[in-house]
PDB file of N, CA and C in Angstrom:
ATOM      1  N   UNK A   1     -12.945 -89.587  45.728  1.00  0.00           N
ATOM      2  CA  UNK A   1     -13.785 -90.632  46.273  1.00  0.00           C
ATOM      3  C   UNK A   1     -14.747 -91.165  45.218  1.00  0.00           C
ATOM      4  N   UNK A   2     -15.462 -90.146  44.014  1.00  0.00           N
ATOM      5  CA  UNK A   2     -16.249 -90.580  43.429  1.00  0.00           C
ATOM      6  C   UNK A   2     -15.444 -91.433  42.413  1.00  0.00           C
ATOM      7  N   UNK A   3     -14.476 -91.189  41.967  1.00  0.00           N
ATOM      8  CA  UNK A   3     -13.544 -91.862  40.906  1.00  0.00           C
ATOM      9  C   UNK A   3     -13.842 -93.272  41.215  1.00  0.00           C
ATOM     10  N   UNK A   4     -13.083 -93.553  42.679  1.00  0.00           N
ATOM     11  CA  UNK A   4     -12.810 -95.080  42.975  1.00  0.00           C
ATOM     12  C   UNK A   4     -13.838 -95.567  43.080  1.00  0.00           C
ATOM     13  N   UNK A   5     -15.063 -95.142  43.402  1.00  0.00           N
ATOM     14  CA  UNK A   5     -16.315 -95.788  43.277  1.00  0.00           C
ATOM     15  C   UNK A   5     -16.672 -96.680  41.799  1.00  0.00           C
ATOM     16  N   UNK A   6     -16.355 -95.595  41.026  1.00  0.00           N
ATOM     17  CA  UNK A   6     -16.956 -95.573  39.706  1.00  0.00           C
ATOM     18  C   UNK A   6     -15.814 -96.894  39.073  1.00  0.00           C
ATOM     19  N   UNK A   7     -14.782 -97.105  39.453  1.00  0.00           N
ATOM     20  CA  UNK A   7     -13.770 -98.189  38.754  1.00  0.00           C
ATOM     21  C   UNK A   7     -13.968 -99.226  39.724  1.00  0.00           C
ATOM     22  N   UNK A   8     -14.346 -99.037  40.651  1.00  0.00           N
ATOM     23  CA  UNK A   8     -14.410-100.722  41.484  1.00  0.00           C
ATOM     24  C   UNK A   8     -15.875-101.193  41.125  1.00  0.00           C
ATOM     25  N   UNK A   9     -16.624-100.598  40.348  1.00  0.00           N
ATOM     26  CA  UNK A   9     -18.135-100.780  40.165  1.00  0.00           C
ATOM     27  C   UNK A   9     -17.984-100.979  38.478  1.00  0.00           C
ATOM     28  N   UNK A  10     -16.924-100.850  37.601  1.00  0.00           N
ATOM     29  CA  UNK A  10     -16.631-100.998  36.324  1.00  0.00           C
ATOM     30  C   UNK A  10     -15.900-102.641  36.237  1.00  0.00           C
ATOM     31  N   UNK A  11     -15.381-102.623  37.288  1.00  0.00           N
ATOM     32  CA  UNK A  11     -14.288-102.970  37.484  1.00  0.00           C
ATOM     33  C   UNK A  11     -12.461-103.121  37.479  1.00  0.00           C
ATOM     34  N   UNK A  12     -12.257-101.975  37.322  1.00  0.00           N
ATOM     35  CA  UNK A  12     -10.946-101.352  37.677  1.00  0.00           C
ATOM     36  C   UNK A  12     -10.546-101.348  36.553  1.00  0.00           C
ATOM     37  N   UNK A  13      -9.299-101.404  36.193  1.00  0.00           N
ATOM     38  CA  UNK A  13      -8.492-100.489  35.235  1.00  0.00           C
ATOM     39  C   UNK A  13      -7.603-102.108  34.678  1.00  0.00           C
ATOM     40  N   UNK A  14      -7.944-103.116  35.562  1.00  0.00           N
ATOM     41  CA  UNK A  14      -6.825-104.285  35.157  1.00  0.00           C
ATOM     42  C   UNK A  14      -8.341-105.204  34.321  1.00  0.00           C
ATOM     43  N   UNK A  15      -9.615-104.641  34.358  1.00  0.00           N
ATOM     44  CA  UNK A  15     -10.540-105.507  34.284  1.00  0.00           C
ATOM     45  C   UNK A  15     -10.642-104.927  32.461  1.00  0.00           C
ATOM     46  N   UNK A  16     -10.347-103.714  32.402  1.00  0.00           N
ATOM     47  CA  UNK A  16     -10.978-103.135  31.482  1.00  0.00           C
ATOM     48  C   UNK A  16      -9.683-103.073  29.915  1.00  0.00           C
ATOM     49  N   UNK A  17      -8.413-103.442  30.569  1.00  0.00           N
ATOM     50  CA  UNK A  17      -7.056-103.974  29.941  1.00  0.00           C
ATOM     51  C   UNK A  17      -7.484-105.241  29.535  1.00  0.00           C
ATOM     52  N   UNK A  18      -8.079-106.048  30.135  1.00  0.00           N
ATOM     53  CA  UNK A  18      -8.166-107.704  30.000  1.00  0.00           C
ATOM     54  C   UNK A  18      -9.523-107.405  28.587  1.00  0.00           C
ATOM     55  N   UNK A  19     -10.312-106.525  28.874  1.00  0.00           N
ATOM     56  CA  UNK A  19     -11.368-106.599  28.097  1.00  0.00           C
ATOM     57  C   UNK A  19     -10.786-105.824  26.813  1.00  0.00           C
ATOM     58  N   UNK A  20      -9.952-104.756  27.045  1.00  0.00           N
ATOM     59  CA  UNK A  20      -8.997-104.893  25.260  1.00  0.00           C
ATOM     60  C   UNK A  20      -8.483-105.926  24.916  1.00  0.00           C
ATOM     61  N   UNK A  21      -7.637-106.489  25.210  1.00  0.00           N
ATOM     62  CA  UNK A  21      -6.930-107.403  25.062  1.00  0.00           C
ATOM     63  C   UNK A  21      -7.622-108.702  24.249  1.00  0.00           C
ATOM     64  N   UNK A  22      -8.580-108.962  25.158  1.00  0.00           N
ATOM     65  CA  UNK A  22      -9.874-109.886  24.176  1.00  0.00           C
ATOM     66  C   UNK A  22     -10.206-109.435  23.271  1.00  0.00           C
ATOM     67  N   UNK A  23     -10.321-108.443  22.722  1.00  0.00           N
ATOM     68  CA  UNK A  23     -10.793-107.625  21.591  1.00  0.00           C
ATOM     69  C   UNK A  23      -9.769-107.762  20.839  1.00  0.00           C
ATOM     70  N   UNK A  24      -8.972-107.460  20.784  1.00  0.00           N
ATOM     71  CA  UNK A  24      -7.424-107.306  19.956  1.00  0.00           C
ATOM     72  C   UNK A  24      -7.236-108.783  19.546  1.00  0.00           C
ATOM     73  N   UNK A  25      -7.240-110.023  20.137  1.00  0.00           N
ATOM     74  CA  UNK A  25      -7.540-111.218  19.895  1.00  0.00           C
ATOM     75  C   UNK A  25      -8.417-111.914  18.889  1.00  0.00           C
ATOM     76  N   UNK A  26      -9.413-111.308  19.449  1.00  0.00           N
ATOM     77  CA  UNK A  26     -10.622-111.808  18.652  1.00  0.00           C
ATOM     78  C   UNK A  26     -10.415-110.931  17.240  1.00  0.00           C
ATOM     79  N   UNK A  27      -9.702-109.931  17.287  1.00  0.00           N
ATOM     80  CA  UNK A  27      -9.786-109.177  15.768  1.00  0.00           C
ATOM     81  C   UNK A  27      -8.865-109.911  15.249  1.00  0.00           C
ATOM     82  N   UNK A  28      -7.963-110.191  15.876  1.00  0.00           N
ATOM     83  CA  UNK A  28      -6.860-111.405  15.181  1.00  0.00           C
ATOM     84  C   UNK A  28      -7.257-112.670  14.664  1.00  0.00           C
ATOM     85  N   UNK A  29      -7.881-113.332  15.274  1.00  0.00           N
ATOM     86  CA  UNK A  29      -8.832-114.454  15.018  1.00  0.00           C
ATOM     87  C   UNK A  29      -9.077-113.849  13.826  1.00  0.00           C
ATOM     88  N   UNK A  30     -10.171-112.799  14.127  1.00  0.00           N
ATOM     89  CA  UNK A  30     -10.729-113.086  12.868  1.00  0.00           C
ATOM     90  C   UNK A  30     -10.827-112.552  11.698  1.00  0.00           C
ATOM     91  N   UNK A  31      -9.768-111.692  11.704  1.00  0.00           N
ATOM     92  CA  UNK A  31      -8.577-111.077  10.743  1.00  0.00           C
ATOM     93  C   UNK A  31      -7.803-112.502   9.557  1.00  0.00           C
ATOM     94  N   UNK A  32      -7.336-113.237  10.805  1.00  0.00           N
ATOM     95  CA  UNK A  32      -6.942-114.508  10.441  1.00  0.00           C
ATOM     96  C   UNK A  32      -7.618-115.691   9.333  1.00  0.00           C
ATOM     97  N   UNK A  33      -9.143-115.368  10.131  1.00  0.00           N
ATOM     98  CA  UNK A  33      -9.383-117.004   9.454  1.00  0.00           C
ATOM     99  C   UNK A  33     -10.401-115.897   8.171  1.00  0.00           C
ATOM    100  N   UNK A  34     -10.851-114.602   7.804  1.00  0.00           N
ATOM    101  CA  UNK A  34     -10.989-114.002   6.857  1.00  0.00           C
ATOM    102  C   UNK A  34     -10.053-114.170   5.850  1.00  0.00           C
ATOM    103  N   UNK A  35      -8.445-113.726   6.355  1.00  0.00           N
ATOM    104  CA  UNK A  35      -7.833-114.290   5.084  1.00  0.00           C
ATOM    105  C   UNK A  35      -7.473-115.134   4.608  1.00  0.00           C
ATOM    106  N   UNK A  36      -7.238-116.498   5.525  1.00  0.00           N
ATOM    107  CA  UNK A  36      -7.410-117.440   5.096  1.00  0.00           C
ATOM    108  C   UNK A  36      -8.345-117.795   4.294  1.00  0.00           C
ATOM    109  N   UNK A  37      -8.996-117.491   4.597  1.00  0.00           N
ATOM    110  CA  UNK A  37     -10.482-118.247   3.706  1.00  0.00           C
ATOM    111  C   UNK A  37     -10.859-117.612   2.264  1.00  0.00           C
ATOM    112  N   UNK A  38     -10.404-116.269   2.224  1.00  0.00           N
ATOM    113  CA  UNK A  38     -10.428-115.681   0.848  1.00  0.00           C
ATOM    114  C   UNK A  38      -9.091-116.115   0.192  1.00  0.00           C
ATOM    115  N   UNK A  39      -7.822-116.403   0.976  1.00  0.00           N
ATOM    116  CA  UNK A  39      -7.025-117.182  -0.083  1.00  0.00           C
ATOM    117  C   UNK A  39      -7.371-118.689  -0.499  1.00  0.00           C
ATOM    118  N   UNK A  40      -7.835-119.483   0.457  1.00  0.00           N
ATOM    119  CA  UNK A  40      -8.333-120.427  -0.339  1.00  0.00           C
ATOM    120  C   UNK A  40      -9.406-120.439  -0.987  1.00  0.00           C
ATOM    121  N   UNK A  41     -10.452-119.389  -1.347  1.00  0.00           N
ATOM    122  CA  UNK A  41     -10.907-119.506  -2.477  1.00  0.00           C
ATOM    123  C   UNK A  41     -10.911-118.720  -3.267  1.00  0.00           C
ATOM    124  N   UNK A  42      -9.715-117.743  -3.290  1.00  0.00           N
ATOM    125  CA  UNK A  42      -8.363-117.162  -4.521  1.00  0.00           C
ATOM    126  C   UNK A  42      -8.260-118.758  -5.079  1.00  0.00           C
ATOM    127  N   UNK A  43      -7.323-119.235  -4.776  1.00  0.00           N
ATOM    128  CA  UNK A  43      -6.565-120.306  -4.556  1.00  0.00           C
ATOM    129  C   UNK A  43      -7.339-121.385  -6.457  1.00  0.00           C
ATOM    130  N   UNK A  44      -8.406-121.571  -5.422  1.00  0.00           N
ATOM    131  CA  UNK A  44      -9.660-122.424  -6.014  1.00  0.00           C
ATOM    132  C   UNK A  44     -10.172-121.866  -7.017  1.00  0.00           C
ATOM    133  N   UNK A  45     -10.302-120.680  -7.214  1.00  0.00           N
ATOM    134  CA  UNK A  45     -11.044-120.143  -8.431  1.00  0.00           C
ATOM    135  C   UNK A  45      -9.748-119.920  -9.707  1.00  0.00           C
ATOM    136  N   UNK A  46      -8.314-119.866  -9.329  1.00  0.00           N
ATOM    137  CA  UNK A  46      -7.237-120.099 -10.306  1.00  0.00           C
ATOM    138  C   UNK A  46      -7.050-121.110 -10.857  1.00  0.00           C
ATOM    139  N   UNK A  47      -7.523-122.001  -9.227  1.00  0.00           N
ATOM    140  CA  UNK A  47      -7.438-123.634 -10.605  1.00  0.00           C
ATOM    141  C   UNK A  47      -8.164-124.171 -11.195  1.00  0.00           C
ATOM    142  N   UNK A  48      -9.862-123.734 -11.446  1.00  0.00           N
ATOM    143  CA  UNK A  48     -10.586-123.395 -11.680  1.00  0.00           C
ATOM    144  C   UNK A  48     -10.768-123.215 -13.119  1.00  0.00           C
ATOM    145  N   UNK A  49      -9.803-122.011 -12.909  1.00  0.00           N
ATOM    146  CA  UNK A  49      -9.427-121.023 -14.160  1.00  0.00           C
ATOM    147  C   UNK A  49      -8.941-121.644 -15.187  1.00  0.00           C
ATOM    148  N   UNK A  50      -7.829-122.482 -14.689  1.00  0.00           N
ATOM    149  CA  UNK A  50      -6.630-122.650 -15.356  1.00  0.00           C
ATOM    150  C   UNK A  50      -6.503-124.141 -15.985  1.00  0.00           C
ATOM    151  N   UNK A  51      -7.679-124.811 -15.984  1.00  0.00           N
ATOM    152  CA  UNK A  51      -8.125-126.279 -16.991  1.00  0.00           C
ATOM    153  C   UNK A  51      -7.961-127.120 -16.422  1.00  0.00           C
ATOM    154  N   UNK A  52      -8.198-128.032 -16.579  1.00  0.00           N
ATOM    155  CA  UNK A  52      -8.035-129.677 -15.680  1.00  0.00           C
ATOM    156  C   UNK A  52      -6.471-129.851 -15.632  1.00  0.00           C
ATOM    157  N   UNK A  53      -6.530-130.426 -14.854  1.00  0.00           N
ATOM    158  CA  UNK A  53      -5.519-131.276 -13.658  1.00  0.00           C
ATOM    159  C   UNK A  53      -5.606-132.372 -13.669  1.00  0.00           C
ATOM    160  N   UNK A  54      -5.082-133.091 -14.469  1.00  0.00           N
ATOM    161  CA  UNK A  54      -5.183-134.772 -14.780  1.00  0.00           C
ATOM    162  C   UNK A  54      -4.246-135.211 -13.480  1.00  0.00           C
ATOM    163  N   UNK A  55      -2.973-134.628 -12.798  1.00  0.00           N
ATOM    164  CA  UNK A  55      -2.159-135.137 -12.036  1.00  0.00           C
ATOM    165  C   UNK A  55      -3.080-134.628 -10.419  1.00  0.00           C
ATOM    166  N   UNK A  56      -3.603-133.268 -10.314  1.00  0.00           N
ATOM    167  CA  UNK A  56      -4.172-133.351  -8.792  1.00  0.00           C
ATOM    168  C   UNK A  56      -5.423-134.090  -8.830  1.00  0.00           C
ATOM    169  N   UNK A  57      -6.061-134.503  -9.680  1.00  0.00           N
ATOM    170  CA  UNK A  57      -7.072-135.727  -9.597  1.00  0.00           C
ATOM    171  C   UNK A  57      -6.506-136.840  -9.641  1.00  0.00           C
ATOM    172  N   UNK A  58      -5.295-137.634  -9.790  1.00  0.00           N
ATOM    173  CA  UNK A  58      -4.805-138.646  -9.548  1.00  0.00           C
ATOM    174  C   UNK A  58      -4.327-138.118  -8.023  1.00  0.00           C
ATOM    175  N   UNK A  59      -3.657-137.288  -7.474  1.00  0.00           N
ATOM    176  CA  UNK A  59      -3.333-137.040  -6.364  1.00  0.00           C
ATOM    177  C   UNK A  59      -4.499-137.065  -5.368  1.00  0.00           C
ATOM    178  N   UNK A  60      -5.150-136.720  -5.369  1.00  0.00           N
ATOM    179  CA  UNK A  60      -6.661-136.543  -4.856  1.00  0.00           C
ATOM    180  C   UNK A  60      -6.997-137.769  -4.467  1.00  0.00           C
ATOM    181  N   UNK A  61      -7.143-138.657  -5.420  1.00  0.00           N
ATOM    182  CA  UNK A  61      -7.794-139.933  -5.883  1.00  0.00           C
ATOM    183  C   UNK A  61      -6.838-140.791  -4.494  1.00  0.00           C
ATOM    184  N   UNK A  62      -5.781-140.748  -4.714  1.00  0.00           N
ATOM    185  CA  UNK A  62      -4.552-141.388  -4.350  1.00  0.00           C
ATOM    186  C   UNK A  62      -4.716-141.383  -2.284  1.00  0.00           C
ATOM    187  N   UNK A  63      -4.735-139.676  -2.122  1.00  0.00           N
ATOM    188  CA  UNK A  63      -4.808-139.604  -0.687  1.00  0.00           C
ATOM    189  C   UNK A  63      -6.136-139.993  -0.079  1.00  0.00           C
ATOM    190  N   UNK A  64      -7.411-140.178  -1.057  1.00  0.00           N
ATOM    191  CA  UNK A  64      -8.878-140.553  -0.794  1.00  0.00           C
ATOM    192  C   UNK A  64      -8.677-142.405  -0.082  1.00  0.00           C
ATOM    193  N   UNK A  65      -7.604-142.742  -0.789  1.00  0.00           N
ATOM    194  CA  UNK A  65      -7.556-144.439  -1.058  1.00  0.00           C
ATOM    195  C   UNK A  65      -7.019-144.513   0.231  1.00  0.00           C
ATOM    196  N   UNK A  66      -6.009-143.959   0.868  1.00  0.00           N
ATOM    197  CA  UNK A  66      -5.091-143.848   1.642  1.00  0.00           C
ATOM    198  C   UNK A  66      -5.742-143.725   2.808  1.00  0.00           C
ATOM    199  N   UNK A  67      -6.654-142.733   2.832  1.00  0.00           N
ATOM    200  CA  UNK A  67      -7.107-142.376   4.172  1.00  0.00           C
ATOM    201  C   UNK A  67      -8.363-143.281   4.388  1.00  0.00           C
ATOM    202  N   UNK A  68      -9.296-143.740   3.528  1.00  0.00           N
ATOM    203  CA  UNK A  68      -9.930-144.947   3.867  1.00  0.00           C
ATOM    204  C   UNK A  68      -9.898-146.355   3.869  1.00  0.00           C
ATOM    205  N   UNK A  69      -7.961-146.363   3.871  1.00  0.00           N
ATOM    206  CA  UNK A  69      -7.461-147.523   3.821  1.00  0.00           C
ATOM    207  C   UNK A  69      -6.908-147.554   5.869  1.00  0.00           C
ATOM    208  N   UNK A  70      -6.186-146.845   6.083  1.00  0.00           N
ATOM    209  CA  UNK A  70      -5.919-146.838   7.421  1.00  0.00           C
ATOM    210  C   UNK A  70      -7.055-145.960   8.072  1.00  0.00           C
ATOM    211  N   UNK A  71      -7.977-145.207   7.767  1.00  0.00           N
ATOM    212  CA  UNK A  71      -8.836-145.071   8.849  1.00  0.00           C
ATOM    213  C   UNK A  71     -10.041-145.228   8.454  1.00  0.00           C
ATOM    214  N   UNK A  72     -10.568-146.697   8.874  1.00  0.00           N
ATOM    215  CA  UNK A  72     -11.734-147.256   8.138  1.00  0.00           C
ATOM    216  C   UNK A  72     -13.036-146.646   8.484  1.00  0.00           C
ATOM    217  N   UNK A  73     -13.968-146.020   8.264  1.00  0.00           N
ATOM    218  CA  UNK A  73     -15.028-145.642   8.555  1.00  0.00           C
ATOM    219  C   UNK A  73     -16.013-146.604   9.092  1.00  0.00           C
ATOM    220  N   UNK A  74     -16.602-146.414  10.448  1.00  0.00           N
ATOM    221  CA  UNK A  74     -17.469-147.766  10.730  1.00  0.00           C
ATOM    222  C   UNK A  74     -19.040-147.017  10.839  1.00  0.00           C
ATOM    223  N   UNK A  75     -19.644-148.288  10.162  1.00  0.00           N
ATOM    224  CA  UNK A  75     -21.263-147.804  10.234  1.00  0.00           C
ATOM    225  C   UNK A  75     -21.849-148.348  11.013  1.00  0.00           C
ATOM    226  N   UNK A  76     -23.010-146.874  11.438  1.00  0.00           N
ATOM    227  CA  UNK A  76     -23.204-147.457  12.880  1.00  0.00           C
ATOM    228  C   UNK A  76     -25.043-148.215  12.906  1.00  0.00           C
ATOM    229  N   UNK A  77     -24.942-148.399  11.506  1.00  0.00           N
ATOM    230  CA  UNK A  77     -26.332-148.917  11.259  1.00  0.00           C
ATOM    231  C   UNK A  77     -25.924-149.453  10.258  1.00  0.00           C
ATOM    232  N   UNK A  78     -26.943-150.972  10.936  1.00  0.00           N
ATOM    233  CA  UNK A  78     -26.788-152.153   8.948  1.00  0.00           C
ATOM    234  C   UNK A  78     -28.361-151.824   8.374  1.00  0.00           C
ATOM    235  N   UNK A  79     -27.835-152.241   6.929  1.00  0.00           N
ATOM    236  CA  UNK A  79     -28.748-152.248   5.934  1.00  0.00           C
ATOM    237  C   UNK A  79     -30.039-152.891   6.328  1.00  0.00           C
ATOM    238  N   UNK A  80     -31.208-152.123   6.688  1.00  0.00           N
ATOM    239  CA  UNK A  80     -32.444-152.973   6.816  1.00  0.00           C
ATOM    240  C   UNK A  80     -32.959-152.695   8.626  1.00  0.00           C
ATOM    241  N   UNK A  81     -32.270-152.276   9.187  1.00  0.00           N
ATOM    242  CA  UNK A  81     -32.654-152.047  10.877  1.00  0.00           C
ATOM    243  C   UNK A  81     -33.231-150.818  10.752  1.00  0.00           C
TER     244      UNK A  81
END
């Protein structure tokens, strides 16, 4: 009798599965975006390393033109207001 008290007042055994489960998730998450984020700045500190890049600064340059060619940025304040 005291058992079932004590798990319907925890909330049972399906409440306390759901609450691993979130855990195991969230360590994934953030398992995930940890290594991500130390490979990209692995990544960054090799090229870094490794001297200019005359071609990914033209590449760079290239997708900069591109993306403020079809998605124009609008300002939401003029000069002087």
């Amino acid at each position: 009798m005291q058992r079932a008290v004590v798990e319907r007042a925890e909330g049972g055994r399906a409440a306390r599965e759901l609450k691993r489960s979130d855990r195991r998730w969230l360590l994934v998450v953030v398992g995930t975006f940890a290594v991500s984020m130390s490979m990209f700045v692995g990544a960054h500190q090799l090229y870094l390393a490794t001297g200019p890049h005359p071609e990914v600064t033209v590449l760079i340059r290239r997708v900069k033109y591109l993306a403020r060619r079809f998605a124009p940025q609008r300002h939401r304040f003029r000069k002087g207001d």
